[in-house]
PDB file of N, CA and C in Angstrom:
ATOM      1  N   UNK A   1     241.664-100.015 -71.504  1.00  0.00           N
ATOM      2  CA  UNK A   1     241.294-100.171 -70.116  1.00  0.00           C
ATOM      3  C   UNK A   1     241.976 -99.107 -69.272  1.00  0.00           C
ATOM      4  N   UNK A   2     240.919 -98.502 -68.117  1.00  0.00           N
ATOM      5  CA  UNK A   2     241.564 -97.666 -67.265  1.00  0.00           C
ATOM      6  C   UNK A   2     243.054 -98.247 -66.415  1.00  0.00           C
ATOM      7  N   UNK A   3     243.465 -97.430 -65.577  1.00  0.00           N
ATOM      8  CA  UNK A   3     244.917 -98.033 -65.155  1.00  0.00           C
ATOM      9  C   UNK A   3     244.100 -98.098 -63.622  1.00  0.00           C
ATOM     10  N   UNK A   4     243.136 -98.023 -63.232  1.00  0.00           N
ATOM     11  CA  UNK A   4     242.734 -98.189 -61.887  1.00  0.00           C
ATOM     12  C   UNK A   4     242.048 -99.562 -62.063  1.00  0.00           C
ATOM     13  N   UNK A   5     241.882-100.376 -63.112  1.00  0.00           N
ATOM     14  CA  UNK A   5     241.647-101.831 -62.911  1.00  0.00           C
ATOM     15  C   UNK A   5     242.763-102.686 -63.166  1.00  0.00           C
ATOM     16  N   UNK A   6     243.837-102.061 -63.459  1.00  0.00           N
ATOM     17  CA  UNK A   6     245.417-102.549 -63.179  1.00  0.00           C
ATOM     18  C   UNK A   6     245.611-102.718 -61.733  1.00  0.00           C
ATOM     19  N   UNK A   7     245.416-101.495 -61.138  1.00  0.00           N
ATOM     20  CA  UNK A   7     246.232-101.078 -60.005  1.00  0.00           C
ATOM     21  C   UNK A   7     245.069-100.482 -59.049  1.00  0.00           C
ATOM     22  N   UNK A   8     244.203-101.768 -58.840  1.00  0.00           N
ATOM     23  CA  UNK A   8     243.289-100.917 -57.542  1.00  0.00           C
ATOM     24  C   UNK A   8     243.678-100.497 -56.340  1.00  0.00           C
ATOM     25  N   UNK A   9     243.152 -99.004 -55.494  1.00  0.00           N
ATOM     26  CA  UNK A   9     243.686 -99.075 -54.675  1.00  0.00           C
ATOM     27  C   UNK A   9     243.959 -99.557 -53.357  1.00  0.00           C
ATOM     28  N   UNK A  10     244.709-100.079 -52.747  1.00  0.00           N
ATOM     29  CA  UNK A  10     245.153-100.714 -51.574  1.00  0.00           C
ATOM     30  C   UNK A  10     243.735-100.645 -50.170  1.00  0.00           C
ATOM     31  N   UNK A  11     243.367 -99.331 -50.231  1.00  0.00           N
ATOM     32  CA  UNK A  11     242.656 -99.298 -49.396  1.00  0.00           C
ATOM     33  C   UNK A  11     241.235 -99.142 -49.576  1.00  0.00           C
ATOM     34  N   UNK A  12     240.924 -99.845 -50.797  1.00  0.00           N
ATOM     35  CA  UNK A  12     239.712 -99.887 -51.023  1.00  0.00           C
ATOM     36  C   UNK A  12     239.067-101.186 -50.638  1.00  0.00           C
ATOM     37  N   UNK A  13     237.752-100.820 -50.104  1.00  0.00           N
ATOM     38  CA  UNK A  13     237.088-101.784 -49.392  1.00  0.00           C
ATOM     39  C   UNK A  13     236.403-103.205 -50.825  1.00  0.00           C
ATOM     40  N   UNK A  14     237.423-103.668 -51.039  1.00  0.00           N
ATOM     41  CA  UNK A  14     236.849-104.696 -51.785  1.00  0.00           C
ATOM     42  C   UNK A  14     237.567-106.476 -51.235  1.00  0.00           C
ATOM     43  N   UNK A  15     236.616-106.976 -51.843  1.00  0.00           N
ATOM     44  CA  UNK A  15     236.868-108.131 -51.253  1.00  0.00           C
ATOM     45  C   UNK A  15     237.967-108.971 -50.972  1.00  0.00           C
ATOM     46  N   UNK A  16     239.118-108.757 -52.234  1.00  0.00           N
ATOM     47  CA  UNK A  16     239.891-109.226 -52.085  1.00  0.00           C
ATOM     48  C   UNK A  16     241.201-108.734 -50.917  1.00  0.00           C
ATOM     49  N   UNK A  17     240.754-107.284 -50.495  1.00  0.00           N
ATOM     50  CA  UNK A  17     241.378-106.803 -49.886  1.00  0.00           C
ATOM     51  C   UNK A  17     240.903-107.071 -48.284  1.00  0.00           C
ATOM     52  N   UNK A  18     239.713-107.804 -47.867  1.00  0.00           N
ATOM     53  CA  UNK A  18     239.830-107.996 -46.567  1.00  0.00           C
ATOM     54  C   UNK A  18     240.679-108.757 -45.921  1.00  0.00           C
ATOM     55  N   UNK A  19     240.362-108.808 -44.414  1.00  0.00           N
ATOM     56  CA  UNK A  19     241.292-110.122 -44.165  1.00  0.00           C
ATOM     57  C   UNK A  19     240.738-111.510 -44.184  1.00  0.00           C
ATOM     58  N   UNK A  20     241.051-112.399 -43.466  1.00  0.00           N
ATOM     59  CA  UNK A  20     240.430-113.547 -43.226  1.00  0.00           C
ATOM     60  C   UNK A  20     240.885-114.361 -42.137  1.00  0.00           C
ATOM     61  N   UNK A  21     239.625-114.648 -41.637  1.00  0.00           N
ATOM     62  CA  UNK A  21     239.877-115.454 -40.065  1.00  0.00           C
ATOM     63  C   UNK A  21     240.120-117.141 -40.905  1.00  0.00           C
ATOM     64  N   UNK A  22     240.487-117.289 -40.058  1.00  0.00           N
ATOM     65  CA  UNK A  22     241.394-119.020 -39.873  1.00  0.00           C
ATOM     66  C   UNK A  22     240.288-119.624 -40.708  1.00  0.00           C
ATOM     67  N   UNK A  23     239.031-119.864 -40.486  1.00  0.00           N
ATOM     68  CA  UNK A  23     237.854-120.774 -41.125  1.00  0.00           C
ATOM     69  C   UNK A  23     237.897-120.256 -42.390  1.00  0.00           C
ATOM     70  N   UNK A  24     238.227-119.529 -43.062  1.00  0.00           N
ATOM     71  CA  UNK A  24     238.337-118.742 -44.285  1.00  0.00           C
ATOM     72  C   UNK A  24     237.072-117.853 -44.763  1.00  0.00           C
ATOM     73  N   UNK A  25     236.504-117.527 -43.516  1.00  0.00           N
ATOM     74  CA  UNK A  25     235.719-116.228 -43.706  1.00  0.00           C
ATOM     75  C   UNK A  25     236.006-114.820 -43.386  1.00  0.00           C
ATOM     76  N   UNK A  26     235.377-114.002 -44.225  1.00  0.00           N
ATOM     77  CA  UNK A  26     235.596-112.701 -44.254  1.00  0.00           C
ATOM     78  C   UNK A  26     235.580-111.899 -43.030  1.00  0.00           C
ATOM     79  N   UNK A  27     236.298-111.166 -42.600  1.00  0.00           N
ATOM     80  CA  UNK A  27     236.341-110.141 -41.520  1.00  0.00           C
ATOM     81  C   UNK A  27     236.042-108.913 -41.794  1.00  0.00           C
ATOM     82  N   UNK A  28     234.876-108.325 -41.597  1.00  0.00           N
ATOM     83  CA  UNK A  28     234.325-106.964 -41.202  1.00  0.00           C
ATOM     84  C   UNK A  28     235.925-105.748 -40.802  1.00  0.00           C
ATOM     85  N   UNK A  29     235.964-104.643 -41.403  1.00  0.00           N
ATOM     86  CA  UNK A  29     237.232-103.774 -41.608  1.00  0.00           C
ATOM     87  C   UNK A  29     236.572-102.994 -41.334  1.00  0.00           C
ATOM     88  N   UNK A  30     236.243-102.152 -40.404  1.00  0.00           N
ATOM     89  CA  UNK A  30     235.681-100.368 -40.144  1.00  0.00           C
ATOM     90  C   UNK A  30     236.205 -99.523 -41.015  1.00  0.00           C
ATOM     91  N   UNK A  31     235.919 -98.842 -41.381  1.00  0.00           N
ATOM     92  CA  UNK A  31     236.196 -97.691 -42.384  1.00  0.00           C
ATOM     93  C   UNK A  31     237.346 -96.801 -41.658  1.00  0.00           C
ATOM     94  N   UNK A  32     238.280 -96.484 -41.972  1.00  0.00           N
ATOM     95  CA  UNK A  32     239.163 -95.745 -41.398  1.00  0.00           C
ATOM     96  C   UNK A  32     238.726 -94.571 -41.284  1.00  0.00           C
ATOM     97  N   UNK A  33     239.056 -93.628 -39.373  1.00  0.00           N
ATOM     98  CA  UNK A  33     238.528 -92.642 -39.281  1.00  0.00           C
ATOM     99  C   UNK A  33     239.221 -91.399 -39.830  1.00  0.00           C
ATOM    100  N   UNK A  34     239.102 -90.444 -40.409  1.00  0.00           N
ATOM    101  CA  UNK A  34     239.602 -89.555 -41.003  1.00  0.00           C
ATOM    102  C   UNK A  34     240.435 -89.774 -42.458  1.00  0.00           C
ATOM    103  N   UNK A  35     241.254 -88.589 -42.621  1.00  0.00           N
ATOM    104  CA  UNK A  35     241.902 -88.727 -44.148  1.00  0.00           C
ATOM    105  C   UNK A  35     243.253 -88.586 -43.855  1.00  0.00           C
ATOM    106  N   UNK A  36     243.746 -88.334 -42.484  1.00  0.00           N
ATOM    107  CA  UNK A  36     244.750 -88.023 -42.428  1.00  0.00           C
ATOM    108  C   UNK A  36     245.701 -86.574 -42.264  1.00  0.00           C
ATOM    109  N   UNK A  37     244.729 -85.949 -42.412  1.00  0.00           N
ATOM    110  CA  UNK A  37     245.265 -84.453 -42.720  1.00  0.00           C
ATOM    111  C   UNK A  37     245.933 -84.095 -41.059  1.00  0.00           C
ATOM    112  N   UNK A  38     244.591 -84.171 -40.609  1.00  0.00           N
ATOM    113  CA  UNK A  38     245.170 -84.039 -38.839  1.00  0.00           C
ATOM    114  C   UNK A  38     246.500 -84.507 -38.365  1.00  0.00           C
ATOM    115  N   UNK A  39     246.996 -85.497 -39.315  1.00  0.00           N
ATOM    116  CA  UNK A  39     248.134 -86.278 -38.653  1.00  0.00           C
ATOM    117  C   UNK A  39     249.279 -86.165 -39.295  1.00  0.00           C
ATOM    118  N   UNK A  40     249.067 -85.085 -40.435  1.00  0.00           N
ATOM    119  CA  UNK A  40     250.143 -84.703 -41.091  1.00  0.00           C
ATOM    120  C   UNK A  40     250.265 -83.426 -40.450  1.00  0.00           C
ATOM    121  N   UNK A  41     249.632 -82.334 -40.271  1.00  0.00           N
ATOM    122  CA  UNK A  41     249.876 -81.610 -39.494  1.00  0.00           C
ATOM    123  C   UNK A  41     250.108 -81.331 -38.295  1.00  0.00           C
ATOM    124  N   UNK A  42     249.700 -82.557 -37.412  1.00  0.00           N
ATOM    125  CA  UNK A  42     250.226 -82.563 -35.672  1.00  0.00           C
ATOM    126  C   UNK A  42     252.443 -82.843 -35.895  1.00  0.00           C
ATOM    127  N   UNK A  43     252.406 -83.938 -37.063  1.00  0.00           N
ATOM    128  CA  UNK A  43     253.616 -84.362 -37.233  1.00  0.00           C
ATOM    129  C   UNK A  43     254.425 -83.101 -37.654  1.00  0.00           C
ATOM    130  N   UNK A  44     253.747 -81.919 -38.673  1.00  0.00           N
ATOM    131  CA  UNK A  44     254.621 -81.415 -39.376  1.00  0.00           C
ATOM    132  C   UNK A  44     255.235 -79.732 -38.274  1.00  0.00           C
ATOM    133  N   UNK A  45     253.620 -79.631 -37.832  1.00  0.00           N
ATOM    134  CA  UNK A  45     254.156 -78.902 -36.239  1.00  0.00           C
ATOM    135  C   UNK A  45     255.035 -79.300 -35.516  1.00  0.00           C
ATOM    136  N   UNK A  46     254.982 -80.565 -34.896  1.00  0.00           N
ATOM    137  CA  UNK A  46     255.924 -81.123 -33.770  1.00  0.00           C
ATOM    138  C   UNK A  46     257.473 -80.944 -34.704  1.00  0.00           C
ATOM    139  N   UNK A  47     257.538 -81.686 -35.726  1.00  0.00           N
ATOM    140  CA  UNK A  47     258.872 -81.526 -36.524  1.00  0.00           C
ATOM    141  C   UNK A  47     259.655 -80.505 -36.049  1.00  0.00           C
ATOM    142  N   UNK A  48     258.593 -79.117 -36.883  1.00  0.00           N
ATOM    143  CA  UNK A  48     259.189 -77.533 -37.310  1.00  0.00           C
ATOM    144  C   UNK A  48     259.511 -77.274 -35.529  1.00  0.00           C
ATOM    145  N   UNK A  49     258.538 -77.862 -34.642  1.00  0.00           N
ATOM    146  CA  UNK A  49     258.883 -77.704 -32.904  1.00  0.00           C
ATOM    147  C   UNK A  49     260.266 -77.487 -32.515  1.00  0.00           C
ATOM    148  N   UNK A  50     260.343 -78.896 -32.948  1.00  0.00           N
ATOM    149  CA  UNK A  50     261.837 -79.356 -32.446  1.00  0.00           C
ATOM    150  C   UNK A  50     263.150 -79.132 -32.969  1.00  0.00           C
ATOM    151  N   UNK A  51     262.843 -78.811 -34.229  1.00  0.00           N
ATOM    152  CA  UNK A  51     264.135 -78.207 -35.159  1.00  0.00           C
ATOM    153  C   UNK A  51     263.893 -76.265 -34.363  1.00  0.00           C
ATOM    154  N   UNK A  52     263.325 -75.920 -34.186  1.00  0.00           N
ATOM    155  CA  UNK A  52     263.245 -74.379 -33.590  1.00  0.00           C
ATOM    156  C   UNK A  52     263.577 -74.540 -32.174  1.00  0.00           C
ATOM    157  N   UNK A  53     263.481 -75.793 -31.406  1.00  0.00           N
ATOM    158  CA  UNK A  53     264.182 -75.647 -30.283  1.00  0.00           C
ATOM    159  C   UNK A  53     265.445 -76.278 -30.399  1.00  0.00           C
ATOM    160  N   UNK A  54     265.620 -76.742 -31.347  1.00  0.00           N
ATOM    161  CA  UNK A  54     267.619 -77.257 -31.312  1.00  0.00           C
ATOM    162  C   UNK A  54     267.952 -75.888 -31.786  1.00  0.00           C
ATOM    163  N   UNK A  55     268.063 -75.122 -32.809  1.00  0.00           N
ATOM    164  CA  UNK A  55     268.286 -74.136 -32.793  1.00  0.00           C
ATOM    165  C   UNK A  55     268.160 -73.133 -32.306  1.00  0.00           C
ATOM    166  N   UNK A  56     267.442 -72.875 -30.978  1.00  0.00           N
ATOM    167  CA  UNK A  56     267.516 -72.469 -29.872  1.00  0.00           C
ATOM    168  C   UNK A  56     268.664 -72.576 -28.815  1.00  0.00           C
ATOM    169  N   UNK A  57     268.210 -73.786 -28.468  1.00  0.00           N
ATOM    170  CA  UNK A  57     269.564 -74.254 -27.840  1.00  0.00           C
ATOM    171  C   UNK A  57     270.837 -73.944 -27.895  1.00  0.00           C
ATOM    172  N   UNK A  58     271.146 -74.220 -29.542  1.00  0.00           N
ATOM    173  CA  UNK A  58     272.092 -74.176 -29.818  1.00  0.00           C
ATOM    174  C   UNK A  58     272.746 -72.949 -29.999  1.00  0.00           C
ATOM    175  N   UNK A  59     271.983 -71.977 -30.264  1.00  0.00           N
ATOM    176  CA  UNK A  59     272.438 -70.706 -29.913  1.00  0.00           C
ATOM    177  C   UNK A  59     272.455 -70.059 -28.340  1.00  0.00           C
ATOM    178  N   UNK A  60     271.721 -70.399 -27.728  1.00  0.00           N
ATOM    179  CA  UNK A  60     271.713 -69.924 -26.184  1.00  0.00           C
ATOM    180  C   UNK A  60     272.155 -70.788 -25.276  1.00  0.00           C
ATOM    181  N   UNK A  61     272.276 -72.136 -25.525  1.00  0.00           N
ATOM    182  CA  UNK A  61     272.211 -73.012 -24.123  1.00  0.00           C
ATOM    183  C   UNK A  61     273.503 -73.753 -24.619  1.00  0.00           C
ATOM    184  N   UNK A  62     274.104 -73.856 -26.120  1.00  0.00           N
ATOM    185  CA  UNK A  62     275.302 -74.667 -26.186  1.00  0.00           C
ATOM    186  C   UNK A  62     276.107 -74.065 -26.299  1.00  0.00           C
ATOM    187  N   UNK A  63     276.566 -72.539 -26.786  1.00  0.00           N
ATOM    188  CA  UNK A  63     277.398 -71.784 -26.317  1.00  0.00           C
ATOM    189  C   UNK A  63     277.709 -70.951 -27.948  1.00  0.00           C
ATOM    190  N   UNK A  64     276.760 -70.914 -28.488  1.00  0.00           N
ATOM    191  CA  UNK A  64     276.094 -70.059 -29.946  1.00  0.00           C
ATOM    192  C   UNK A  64     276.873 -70.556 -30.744  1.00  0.00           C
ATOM    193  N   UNK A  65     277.243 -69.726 -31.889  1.00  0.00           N
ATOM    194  CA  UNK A  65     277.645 -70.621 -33.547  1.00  0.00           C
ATOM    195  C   UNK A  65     278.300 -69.122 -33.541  1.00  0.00           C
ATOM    196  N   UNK A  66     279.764 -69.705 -34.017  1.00  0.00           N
ATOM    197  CA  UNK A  66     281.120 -68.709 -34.480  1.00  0.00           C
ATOM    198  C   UNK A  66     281.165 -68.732 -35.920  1.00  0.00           C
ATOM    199  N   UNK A  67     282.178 -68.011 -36.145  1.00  0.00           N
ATOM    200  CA  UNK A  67     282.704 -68.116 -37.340  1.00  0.00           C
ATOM    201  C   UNK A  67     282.923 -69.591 -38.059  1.00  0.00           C
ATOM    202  N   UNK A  68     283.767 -70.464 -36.809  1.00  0.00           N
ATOM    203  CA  UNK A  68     283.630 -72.051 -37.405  1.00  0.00           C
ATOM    204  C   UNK A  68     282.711 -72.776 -36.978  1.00  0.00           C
ATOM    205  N   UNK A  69     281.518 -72.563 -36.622  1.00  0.00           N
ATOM    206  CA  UNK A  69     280.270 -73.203 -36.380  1.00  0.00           C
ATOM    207  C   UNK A  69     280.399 -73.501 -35.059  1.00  0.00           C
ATOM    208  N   UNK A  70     279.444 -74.106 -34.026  1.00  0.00           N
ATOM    209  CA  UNK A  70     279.284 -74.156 -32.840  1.00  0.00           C
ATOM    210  C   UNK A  70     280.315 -74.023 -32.457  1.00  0.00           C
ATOM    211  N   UNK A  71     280.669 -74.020 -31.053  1.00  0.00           N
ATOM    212  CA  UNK A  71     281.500 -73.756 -29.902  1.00  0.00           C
ATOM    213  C   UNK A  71     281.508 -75.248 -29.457  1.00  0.00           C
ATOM    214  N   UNK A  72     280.696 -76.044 -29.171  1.00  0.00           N
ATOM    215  CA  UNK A  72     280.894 -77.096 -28.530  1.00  0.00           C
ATOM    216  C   UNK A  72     279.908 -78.727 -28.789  1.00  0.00           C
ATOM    217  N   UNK A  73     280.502 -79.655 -28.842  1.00  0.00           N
ATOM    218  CA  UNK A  73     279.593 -81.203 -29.567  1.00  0.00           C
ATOM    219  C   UNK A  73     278.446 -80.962 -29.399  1.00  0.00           C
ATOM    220  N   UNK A  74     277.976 -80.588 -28.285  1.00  0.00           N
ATOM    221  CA  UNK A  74     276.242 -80.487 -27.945  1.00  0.00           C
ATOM    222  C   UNK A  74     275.959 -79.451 -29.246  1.00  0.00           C
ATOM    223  N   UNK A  75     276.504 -78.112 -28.811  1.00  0.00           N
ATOM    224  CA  UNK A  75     276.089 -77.337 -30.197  1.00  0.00           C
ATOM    225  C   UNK A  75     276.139 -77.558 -31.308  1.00  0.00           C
ATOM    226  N   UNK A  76     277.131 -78.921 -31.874  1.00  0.00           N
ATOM    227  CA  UNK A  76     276.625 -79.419 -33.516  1.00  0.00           C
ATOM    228  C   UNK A  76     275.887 -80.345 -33.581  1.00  0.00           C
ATOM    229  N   UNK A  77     275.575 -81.219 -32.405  1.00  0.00           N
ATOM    230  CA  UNK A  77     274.309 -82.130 -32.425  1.00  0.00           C
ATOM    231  C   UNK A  77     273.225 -81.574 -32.466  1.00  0.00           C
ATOM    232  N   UNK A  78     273.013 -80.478 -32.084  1.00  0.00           N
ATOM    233  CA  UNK A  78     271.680 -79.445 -31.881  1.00  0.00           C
ATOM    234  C   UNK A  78     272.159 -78.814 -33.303  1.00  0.00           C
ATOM    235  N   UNK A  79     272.868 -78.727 -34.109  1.00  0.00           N
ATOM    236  CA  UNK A  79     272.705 -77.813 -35.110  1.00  0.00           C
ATOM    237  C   UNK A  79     272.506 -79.014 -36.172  1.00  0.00           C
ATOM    238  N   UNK A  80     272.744 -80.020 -36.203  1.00  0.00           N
ATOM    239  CA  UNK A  80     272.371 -81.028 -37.010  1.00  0.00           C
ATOM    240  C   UNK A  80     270.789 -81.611 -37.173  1.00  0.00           C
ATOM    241  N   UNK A  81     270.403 -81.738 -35.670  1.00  0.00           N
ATOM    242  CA  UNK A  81     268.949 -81.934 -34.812  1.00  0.00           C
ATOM    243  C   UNK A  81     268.038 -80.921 -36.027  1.00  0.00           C
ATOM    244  N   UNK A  82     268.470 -79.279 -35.697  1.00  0.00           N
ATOM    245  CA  UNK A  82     267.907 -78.296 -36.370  1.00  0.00           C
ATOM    246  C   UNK A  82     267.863 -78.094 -38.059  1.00  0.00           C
ATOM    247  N   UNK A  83     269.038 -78.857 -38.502  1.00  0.00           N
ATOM    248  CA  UNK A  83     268.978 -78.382 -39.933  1.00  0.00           C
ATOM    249  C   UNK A  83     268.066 -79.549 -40.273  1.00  0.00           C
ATOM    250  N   UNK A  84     267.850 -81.121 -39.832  1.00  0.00           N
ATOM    251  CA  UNK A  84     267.198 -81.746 -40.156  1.00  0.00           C
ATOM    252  C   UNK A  84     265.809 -81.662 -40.026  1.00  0.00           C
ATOM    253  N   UNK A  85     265.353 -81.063 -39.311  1.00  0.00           N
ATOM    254  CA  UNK A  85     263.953 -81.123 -38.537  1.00  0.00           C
ATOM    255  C   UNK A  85     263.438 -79.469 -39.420  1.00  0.00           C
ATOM    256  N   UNK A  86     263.910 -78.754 -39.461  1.00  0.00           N
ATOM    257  CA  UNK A  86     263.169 -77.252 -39.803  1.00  0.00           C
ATOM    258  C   UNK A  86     262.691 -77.662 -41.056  1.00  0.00           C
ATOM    259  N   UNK A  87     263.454 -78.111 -42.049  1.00  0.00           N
ATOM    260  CA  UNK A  87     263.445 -78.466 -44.268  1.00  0.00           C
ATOM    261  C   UNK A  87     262.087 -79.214 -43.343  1.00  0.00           C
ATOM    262  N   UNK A  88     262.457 -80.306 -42.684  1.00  0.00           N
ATOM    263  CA  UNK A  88     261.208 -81.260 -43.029  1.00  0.00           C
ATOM    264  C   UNK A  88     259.704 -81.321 -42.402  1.00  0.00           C
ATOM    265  N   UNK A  89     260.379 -80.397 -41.475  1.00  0.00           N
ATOM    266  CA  UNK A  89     258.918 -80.090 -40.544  1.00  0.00           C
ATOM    267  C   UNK A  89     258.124 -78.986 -41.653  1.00  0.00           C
ATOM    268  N   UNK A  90     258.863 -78.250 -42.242  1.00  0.00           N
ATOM    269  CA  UNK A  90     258.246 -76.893 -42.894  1.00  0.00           C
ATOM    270  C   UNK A  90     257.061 -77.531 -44.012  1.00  0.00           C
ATOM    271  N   UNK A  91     258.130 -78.407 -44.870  1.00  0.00           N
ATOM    272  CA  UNK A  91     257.080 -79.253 -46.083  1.00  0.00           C
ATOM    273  C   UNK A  91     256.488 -80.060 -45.177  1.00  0.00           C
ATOM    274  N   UNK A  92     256.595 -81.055 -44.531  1.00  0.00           N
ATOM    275  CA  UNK A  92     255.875 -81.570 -44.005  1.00  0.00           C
ATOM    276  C   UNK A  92     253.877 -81.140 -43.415  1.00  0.00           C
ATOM    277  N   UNK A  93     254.748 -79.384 -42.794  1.00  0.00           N
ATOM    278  CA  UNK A  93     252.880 -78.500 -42.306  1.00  0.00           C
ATOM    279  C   UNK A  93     252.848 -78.245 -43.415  1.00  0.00           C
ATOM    280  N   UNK A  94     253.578 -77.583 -44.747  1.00  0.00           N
ATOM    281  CA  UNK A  94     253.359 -77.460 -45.562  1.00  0.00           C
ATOM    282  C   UNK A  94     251.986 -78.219 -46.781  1.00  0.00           C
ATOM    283  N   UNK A  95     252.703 -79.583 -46.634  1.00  0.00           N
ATOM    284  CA  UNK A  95     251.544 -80.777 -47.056  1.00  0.00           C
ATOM    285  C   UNK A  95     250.151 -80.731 -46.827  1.00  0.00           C
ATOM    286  N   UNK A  96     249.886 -80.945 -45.132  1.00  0.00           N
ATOM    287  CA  UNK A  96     249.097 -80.867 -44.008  1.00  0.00           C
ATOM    288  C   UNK A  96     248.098 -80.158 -44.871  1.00  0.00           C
ATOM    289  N   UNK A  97     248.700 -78.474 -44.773  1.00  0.00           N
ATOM    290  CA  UNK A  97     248.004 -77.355 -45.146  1.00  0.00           C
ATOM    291  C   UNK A  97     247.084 -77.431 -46.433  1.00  0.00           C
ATOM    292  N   UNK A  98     247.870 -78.071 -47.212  1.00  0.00           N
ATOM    293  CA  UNK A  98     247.225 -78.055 -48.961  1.00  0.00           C
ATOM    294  C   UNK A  98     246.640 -79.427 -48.640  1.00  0.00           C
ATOM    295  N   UNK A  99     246.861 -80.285 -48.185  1.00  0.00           N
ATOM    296  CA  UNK A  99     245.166 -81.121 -47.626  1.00  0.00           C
ATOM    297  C   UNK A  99     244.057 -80.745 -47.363  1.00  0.00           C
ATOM    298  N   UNK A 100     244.872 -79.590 -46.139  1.00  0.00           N
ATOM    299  CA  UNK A 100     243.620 -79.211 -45.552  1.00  0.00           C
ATOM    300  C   UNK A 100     242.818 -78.338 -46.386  1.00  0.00           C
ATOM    301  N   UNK A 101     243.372 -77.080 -46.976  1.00  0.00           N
ATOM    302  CA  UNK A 101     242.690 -76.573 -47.972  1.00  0.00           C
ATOM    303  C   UNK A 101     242.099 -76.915 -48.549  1.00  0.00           C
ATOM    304  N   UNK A 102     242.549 -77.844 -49.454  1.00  0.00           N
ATOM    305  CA  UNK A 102     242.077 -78.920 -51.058  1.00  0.00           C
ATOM    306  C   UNK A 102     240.583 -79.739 -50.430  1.00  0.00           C
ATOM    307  N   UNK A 103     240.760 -80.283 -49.003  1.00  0.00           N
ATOM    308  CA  UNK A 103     239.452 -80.925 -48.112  1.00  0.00           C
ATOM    309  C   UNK A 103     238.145 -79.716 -48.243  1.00  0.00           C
ATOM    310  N   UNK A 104     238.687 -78.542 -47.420  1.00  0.00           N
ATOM    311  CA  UNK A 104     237.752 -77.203 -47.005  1.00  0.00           C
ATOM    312  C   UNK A 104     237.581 -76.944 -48.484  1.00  0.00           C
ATOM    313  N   UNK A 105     238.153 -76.683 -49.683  1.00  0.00           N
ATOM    314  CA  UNK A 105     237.758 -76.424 -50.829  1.00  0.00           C
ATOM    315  C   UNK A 105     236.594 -77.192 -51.843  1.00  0.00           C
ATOM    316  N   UNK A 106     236.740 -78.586 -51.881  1.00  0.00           N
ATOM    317  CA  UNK A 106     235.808 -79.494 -52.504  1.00  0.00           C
ATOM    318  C   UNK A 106     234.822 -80.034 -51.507  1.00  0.00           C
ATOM    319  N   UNK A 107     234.600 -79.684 -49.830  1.00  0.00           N
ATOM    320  CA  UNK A 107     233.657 -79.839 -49.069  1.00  0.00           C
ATOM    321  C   UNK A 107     233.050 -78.135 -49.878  1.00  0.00           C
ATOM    322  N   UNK A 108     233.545 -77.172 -49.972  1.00  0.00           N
ATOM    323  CA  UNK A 108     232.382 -75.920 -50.385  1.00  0.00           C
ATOM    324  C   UNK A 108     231.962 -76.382 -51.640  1.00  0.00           C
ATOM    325  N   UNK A 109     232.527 -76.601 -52.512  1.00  0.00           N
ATOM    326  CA  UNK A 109     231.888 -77.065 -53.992  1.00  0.00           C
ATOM    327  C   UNK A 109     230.814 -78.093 -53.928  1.00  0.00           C
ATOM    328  N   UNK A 110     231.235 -78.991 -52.795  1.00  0.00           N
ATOM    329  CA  UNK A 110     229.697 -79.824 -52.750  1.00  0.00           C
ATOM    330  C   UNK A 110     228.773 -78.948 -52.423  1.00  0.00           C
ATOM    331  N   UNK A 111     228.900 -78.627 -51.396  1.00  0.00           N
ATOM    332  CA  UNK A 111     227.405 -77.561 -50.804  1.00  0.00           C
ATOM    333  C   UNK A 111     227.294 -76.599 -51.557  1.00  0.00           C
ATOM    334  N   UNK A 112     228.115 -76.209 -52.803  1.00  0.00           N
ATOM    335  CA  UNK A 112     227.417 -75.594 -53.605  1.00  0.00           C
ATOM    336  C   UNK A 112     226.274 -76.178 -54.635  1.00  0.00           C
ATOM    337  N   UNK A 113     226.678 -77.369 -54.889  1.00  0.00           N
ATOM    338  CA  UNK A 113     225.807 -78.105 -55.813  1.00  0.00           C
ATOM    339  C   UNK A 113     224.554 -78.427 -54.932  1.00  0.00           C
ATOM    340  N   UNK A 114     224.724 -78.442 -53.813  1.00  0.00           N
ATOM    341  CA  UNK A 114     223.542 -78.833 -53.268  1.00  0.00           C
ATOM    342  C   UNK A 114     222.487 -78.321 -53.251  1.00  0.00           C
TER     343      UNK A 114
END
């Protein structure tokens, strides 16, 4: 037996997966709009955003990075802000991107068969 009749997936429109109103009938579920890609990439922009403006900051507005690292608390909260946010914003558009590709790639292969 396949392992997808083990482990169907969560968001597949089957019965057991709807909900149910109080009388114990089935509730109608709209199809979810999109795949998601859009929302990995608005997230993975905003991320890489905000880690490029703590490190901004933190070089111009908290009083830059010495030999022993910032000059002042604001400047290691902003350099902490930045080291966290740049790694994860980067993979994060990173992801986005190879969605989006992998989407634009097997949407042309259909219309090729077509």
């Amino acid at each position: 037996m396949a392992l997808r009749e083990y482990m169907p997936l969560v968001t597949e429109q089957s019965p057991e997966h709807q909900p149910l109103t109080q009388s114990g009938e089935q509730v109608a579920v709209p199809p979810e709009q999109g795949d998601g890609t859009r929302q990995l990439l608005q997230s993975g922009i905003g991320t890489l955003a905000a880690g490029i403006l703590a490190a901004a900051l933190t070089q111009f507005a908290f009083g830059g990075i010495g030999p022993q690292g910032p000059h002042t608390n604001s400047g290691w909260l902003a350099l902490i802000v930045a080291l966290m946010c740049l790694p994860f914003g980067f993979l994060l558009s990173l992801l986005g991107m190879a969605k989006w590709f992998r989407i634009r790639s097997l949407k042309a292969h259909q219309d090729q068969k077509k």
